[in-house]
N, C-alpha and C. Protein backbone atom coordinates (compact mmCIF):
# COMPACT_ATOMS: atom_id res chain seq x y z
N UNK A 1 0.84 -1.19 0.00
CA UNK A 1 0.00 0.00 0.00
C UNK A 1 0.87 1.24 0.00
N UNK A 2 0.32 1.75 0.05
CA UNK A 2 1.07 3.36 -0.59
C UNK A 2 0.28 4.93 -0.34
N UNK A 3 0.85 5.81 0.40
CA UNK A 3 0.07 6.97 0.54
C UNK A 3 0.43 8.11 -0.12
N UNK A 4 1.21 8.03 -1.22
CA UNK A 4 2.17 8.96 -1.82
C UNK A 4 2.52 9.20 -3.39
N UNK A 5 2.56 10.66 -4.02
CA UNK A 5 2.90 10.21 -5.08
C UNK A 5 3.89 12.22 -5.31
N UNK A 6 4.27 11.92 -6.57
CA UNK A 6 4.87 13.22 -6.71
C UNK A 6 3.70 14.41 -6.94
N UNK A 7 3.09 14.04 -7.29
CA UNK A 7 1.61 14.95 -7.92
C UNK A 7 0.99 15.40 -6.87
N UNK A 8 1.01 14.74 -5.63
CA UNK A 8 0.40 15.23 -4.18
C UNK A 8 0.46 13.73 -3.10
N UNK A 9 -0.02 13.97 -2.32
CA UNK A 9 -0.12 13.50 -0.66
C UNK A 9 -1.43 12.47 -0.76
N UNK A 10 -2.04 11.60 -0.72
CA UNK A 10 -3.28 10.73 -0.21
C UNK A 10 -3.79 11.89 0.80
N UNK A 11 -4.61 11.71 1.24
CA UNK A 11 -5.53 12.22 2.59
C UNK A 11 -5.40 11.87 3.40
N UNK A 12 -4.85 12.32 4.77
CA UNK A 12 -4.72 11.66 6.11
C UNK A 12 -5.76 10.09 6.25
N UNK A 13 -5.27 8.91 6.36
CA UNK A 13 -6.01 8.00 6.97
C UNK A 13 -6.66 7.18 5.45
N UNK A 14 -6.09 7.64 4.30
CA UNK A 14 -6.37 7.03 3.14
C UNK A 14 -4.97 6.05 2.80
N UNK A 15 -5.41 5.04 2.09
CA UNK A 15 -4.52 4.11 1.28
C UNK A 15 -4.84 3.57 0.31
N UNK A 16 -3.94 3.42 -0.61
CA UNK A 16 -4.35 2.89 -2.04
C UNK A 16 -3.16 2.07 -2.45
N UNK A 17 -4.12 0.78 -3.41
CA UNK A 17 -3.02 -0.63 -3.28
C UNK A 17 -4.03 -0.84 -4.87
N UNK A 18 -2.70 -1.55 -5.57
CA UNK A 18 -3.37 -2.51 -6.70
C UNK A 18 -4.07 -3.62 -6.26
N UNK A 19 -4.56 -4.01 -6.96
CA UNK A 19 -5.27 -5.33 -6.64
C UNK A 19 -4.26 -6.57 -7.26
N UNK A 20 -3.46 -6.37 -7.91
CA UNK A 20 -2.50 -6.85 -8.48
C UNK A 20 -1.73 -7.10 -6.94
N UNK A 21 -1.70 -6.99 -6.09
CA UNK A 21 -1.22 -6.53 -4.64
C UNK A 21 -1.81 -7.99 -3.83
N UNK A 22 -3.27 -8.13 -3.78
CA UNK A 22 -4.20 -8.35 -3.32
C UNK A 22 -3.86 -9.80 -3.57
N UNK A 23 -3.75 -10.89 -2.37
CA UNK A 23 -3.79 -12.07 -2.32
C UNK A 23 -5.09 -12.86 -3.41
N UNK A 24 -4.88 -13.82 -4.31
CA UNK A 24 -5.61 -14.00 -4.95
C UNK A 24 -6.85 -14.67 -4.47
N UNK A 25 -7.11 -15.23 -3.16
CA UNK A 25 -8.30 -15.92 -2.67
C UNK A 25 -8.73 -14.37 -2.06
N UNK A 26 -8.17 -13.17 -1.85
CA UNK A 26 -9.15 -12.25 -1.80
C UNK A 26 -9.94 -11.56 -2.94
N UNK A 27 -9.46 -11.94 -4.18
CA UNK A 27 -10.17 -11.21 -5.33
C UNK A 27 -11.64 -11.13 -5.97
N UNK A 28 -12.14 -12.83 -5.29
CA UNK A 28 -13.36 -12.36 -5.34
C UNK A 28 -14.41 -11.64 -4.64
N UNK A 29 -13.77 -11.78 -3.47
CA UNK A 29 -15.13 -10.70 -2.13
C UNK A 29 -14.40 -9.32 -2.92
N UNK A 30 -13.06 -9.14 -3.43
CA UNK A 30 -12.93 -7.90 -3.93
C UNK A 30 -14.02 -7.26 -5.38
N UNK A 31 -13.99 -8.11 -5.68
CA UNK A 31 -15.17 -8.42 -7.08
C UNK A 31 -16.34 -8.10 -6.69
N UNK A 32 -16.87 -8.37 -5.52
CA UNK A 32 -18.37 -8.36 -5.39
C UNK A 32 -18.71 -6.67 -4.25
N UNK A 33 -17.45 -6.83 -3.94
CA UNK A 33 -17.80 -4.89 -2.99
C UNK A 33 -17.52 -4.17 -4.18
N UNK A 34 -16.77 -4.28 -5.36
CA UNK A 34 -16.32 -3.37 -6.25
C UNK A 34 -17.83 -3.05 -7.46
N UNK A 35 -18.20 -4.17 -7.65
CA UNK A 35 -19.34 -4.22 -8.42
C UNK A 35 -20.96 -3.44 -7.65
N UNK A 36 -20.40 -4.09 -6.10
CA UNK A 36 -21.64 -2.97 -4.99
C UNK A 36 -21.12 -1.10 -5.21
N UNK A 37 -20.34 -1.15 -5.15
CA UNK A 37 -19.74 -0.35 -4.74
C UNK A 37 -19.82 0.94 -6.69
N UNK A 38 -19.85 0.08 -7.55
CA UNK A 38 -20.08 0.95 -8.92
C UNK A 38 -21.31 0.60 -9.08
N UNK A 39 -22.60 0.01 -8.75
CA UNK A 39 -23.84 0.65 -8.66
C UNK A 39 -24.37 1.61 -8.27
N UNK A 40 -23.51 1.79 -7.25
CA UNK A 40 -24.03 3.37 -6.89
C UNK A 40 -23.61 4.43 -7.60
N UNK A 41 -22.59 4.05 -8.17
CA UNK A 41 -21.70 5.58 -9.38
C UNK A 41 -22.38 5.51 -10.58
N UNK A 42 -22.35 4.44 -11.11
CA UNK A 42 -22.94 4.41 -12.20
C UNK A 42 -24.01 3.28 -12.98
N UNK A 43 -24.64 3.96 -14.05
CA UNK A 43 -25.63 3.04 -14.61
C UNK A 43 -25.02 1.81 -14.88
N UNK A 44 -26.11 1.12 -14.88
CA UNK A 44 -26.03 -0.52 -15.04
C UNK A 44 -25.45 -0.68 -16.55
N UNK A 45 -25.61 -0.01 -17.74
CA UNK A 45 -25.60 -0.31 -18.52
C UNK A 45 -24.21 -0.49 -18.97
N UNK A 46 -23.40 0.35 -17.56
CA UNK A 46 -22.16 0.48 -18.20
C UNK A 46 -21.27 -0.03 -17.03
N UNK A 47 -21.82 -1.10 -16.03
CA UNK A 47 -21.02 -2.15 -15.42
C UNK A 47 -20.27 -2.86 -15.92
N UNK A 48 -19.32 -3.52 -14.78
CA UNK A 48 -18.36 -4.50 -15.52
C UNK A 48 -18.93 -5.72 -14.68
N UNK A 49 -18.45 -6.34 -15.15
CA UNK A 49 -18.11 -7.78 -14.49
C UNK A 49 -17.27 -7.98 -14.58
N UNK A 50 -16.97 -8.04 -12.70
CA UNK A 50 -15.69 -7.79 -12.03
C UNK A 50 -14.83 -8.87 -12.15
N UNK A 51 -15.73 -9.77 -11.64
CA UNK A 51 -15.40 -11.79 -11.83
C UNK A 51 -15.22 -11.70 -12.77
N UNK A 52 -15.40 -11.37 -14.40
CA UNK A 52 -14.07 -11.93 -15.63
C UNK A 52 -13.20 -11.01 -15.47
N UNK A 53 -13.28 -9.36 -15.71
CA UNK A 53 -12.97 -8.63 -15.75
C UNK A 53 -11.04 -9.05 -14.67
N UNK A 54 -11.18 -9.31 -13.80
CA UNK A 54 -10.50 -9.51 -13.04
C UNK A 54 -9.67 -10.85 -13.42
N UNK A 55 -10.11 -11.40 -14.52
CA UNK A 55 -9.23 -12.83 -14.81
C UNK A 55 -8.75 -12.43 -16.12
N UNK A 56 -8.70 -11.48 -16.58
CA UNK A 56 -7.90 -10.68 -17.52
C UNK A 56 -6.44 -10.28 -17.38
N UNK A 57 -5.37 -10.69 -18.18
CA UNK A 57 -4.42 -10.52 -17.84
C UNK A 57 -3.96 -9.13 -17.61
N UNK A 58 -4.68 -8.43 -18.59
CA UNK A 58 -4.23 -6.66 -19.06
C UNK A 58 -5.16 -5.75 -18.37
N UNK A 59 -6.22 -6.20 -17.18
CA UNK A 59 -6.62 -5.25 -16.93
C UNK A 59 -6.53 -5.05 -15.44
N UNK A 60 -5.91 -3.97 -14.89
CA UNK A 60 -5.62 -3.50 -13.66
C UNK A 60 -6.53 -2.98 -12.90
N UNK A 61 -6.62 -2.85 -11.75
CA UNK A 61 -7.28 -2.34 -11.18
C UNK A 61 -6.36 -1.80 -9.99
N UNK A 62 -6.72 -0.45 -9.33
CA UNK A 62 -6.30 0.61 -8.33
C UNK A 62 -7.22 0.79 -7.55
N UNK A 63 -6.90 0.25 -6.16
CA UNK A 63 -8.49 0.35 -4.94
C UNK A 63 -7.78 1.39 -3.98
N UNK A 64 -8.34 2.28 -3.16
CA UNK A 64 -8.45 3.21 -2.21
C UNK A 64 -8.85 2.91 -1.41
N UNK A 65 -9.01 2.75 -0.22
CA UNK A 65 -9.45 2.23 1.22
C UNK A 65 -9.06 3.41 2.58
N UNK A 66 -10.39 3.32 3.34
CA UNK A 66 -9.86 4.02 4.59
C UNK A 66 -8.91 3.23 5.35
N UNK A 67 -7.85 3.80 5.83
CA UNK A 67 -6.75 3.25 6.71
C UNK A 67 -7.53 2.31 7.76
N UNK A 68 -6.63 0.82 7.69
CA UNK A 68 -7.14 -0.14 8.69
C UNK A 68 -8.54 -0.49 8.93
N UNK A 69 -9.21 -0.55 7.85
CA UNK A 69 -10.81 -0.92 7.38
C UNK A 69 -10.51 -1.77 5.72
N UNK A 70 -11.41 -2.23 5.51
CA UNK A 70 -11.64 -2.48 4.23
C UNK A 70 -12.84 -2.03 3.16
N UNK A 71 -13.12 -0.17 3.75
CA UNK A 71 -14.34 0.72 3.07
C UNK A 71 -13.67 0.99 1.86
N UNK A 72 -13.91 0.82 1.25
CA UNK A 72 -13.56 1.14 -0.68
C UNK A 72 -14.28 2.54 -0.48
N UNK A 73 -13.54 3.69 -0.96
CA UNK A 73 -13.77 5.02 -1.10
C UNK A 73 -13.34 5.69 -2.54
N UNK A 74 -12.06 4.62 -3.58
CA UNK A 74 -12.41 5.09 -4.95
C UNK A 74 -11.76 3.85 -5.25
N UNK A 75 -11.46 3.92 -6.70
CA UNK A 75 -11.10 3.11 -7.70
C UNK A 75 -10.69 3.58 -9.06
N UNK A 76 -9.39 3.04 -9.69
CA UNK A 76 -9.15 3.38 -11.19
C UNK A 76 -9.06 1.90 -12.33
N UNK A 77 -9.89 1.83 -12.97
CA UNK A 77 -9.54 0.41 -14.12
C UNK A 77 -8.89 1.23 -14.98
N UNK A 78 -7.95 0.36 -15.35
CA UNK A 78 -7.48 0.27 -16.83
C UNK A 78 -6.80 -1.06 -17.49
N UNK A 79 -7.00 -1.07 -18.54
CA UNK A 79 -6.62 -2.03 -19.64
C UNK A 79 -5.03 -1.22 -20.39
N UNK A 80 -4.21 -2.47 -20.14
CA UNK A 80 -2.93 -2.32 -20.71
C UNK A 80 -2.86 -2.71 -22.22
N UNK A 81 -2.50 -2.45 -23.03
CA UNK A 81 -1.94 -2.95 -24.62
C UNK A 81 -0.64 -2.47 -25.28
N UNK A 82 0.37 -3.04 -24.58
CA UNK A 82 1.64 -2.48 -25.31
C UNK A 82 2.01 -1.33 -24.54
N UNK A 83 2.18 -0.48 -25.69
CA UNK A 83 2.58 1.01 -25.33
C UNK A 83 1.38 1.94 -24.92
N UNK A 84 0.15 1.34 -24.71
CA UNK A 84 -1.18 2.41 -24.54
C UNK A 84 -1.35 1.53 -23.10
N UNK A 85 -2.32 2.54 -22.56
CA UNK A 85 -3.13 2.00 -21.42
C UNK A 85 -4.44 2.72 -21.87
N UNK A 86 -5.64 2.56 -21.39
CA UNK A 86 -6.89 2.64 -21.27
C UNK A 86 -7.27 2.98 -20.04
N UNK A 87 -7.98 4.65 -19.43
CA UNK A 87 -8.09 4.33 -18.70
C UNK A 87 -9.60 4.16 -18.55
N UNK A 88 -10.01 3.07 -18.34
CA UNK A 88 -11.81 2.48 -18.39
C UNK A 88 -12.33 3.62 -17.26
N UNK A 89 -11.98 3.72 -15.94
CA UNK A 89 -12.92 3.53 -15.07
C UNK A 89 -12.59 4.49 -13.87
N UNK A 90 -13.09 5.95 -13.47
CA UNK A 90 -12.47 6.24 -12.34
C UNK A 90 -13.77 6.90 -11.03
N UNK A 91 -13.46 6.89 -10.18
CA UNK A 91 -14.57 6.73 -9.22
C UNK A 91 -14.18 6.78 -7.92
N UNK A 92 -15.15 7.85 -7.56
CA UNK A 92 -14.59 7.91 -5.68
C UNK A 92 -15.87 8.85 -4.98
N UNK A 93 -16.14 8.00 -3.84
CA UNK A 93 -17.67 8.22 -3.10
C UNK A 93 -17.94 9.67 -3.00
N UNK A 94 -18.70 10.10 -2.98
CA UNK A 94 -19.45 11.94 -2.96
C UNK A 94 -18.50 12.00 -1.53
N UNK A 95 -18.64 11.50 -0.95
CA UNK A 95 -17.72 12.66 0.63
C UNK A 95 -16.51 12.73 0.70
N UNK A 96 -15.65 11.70 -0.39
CA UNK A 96 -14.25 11.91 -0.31
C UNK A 96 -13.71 12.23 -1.73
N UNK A 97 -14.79 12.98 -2.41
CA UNK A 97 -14.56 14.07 -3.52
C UNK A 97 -14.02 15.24 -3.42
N UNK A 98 -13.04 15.74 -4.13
CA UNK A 98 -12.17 16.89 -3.92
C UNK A 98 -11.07 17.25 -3.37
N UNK A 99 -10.10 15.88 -2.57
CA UNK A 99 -9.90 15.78 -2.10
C UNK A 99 -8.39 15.52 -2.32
N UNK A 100 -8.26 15.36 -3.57
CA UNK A 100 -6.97 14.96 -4.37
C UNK A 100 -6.69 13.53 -4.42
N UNK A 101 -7.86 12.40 -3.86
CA UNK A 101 -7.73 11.10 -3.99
C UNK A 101 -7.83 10.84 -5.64
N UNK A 102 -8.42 11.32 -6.66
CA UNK A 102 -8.94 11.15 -7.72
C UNK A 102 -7.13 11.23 -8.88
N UNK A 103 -6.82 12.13 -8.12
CA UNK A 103 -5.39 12.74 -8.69
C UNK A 103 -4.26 12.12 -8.45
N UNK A 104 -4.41 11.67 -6.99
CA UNK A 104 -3.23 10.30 -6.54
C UNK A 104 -3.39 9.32 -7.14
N UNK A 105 -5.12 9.11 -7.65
CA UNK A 105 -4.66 7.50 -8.73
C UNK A 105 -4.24 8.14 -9.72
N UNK A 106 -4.54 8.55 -10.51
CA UNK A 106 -4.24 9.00 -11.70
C UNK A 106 -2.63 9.05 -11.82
N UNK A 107 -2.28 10.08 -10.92
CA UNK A 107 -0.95 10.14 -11.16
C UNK A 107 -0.01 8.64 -10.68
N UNK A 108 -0.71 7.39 -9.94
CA UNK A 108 0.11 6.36 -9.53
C UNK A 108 -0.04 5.35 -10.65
N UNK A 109 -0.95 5.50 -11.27
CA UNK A 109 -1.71 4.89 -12.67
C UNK A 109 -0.08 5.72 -13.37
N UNK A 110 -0.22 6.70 -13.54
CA UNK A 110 1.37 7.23 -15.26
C UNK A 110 2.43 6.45 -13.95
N UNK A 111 2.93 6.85 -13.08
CA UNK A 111 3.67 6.40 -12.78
C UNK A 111 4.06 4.75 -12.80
N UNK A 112 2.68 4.15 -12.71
CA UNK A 112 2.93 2.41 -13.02
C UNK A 112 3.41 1.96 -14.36
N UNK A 113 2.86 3.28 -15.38
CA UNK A 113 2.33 2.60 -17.12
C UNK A 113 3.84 2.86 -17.08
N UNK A 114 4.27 4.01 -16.45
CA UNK A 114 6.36 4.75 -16.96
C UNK A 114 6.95 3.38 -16.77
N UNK A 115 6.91 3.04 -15.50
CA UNK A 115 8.00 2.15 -15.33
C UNK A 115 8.02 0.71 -15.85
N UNK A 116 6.74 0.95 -16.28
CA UNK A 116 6.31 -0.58 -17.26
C UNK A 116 6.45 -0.42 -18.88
N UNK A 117 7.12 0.71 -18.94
CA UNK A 117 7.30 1.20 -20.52
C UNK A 117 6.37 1.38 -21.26
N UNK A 118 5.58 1.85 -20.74
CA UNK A 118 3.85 2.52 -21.61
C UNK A 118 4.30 4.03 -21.76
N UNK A 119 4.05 4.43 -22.91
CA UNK A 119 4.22 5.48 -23.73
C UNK A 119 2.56 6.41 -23.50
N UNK A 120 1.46 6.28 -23.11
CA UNK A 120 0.31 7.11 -23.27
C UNK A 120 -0.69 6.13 -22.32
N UNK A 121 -1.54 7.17 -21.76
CA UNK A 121 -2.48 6.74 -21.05
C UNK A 121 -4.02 7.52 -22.29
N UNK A 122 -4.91 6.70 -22.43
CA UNK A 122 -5.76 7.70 -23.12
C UNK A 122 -7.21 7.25 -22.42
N UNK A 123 -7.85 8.19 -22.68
CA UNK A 123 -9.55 7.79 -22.08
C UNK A 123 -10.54 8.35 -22.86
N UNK A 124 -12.31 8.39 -22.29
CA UNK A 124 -13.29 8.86 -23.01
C UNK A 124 -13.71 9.40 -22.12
N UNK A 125 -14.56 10.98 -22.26
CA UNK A 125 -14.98 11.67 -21.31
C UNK A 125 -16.14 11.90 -21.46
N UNK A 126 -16.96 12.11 -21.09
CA UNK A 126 -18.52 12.74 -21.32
C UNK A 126 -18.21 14.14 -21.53
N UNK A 127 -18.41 15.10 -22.61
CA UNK A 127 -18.21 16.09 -22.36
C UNK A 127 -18.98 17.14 -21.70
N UNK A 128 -20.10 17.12 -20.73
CA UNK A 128 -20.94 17.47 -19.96
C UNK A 128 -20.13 17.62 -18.46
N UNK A 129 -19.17 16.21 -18.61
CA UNK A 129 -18.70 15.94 -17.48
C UNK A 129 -17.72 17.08 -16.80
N UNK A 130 -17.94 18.54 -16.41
CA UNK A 130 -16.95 18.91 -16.45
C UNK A 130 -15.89 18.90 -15.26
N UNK A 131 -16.47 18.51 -13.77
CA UNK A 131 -15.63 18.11 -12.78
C UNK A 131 -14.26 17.16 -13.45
N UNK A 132 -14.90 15.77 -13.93
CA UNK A 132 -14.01 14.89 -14.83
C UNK A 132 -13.01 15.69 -15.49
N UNK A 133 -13.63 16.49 -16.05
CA UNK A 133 -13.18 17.19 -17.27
C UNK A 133 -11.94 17.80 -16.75
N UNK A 134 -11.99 18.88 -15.84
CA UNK A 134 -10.87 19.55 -14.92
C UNK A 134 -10.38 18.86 -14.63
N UNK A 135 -10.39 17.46 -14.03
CA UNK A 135 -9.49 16.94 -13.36
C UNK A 135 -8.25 16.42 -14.11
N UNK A 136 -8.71 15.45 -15.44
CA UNK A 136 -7.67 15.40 -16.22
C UNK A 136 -7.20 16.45 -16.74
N UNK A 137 -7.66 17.69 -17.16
CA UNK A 137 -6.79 18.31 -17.44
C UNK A 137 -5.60 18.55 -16.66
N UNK A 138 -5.98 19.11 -15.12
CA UNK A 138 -4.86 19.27 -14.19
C UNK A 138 -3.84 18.06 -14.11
N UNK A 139 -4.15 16.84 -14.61
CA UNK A 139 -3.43 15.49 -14.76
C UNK A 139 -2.60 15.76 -16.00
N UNK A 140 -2.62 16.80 -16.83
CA UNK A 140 -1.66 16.87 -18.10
C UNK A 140 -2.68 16.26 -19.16
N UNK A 141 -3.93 15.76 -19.57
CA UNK A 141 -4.03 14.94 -20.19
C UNK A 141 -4.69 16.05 -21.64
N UNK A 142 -4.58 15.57 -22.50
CA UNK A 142 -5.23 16.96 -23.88
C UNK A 142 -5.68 16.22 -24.37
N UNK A 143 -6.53 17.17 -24.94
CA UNK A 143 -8.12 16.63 -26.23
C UNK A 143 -7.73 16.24 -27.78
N UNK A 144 -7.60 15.37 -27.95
CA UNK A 144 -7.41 14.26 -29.12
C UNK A 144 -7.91 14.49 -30.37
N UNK A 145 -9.40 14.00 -29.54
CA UNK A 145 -10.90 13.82 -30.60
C UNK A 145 -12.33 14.20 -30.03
N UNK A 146 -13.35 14.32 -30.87
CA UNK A 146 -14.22 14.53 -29.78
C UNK A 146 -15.17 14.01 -30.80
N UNK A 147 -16.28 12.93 -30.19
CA UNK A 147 -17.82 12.25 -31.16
C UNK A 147 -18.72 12.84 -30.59
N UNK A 148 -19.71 12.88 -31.12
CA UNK A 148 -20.59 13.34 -31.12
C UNK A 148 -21.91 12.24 -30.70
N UNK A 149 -22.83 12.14 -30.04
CA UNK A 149 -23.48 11.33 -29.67
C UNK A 149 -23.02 9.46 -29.43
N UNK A 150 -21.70 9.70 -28.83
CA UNK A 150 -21.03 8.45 -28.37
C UNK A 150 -21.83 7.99 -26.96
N UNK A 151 -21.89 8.49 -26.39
CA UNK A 151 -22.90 8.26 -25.14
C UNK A 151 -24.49 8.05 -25.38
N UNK A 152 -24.78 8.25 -26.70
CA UNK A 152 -26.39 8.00 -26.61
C UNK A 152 -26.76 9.54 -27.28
N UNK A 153 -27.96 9.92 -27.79
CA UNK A 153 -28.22 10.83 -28.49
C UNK A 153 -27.74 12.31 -27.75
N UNK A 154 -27.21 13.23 -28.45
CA UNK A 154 -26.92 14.68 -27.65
C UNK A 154 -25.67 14.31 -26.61
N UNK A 155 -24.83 13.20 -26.47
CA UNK A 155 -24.28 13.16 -25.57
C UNK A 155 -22.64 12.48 -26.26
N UNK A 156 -22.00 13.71 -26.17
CA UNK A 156 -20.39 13.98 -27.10
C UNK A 156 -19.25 13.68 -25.91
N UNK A 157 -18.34 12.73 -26.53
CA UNK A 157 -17.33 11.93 -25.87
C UNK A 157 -16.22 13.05 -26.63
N UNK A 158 -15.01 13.25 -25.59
CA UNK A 158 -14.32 14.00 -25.85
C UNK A 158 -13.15 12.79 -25.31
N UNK A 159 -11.95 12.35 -26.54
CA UNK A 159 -10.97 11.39 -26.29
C UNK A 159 -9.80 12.22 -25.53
N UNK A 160 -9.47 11.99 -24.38
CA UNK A 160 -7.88 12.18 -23.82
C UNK A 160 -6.50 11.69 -23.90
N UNK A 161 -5.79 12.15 -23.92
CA UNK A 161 -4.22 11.50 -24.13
C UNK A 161 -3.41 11.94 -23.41
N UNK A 162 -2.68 11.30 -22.80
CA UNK A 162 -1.28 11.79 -21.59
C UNK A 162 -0.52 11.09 -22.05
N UNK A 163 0.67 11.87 -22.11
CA UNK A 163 2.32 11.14 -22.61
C UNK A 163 2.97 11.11 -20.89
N UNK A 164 2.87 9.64 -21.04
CA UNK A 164 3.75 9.30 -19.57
C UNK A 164 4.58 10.23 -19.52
N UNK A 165 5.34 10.08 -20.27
CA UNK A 165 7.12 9.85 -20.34
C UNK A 165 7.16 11.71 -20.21
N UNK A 166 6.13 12.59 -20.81
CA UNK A 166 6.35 14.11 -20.04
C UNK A 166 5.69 14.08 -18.98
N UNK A 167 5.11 13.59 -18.52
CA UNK A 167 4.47 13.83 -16.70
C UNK A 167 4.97 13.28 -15.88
């Protein structure tokens, strides 16, 4: 586990660990709070299933926890391919929003893809989204591409890109 990154500090009494970390007879109760735990963030339509999802070789996962509990307070997925990463998935409960937890993954996410020789982190944004929106920017990340009803009618995905290797 880890409370630290160059980009900023965790929050007093926060910790964040890969699951890659995570003894493998714990991965499935990790599977089933993670899947509780993104019903509440987001629509069903755009769940994972954690149980395959998690027997994937390339796809990572980044959990957040209150110190000496096992309360899940955020989370980052991503899918590795080579020199890209993906980042699928980022998320952290309404009371421990703002807080710079969102920014410690992010930035421990470039720091994992650097030392694993990943060249770009890229993602999809809602462009409505604009909390999201700020945040990667302050993460270094710039606007690519942008579709137009990728989310469903009236609703424009704006693509991100971060070059590890300058952040």
């Amino acid at each position: 586990m880890t409370t630290a990154g160059p980009m900023g500090t965790l929050p007093s009494g926060i910790v964040l660990q890969s699951i890659a970390a995570c003894p493998p007879k714990d991965r499935e109760s990790l599977a089933a709070k993670l899947a509780k735990f993104e019903k509440k963030l987001f629509p069903s339509s755009v769940a994972f299933d954690y149980g395959v999802e998690l027997k994937k070789k390339n796809i990572g996962i980044i959990l957040v926890f209150k110190e000496g509990t096992q309360e899940l307070v955020a989370y980052l997925v991503y899918q590795r391919q080579k020199s890209l990463a993906w980042l699928h998935k980022l998320a952290t409960i309404e009371q421990e929003r703002r807080k710079g937890i969102a920014k410690c993954l992010v930035d421990f996410l470039r720091q994992q893809m650097k030392k694993g020789g990943c060249q770009t982190i890229v993602l999809w944004v809602d462009e409505a989204r604009d909390p999201a929106r700020a945040l990667y920017a302050s993460c270094g990340f710039q606007q690519i591409e942008r579709l137009t009803n990728y989310y469903g009618p009236g609703r424009t995905a704006i693509k991100l890109s971060l070059d590890v290797a300058q952040h």
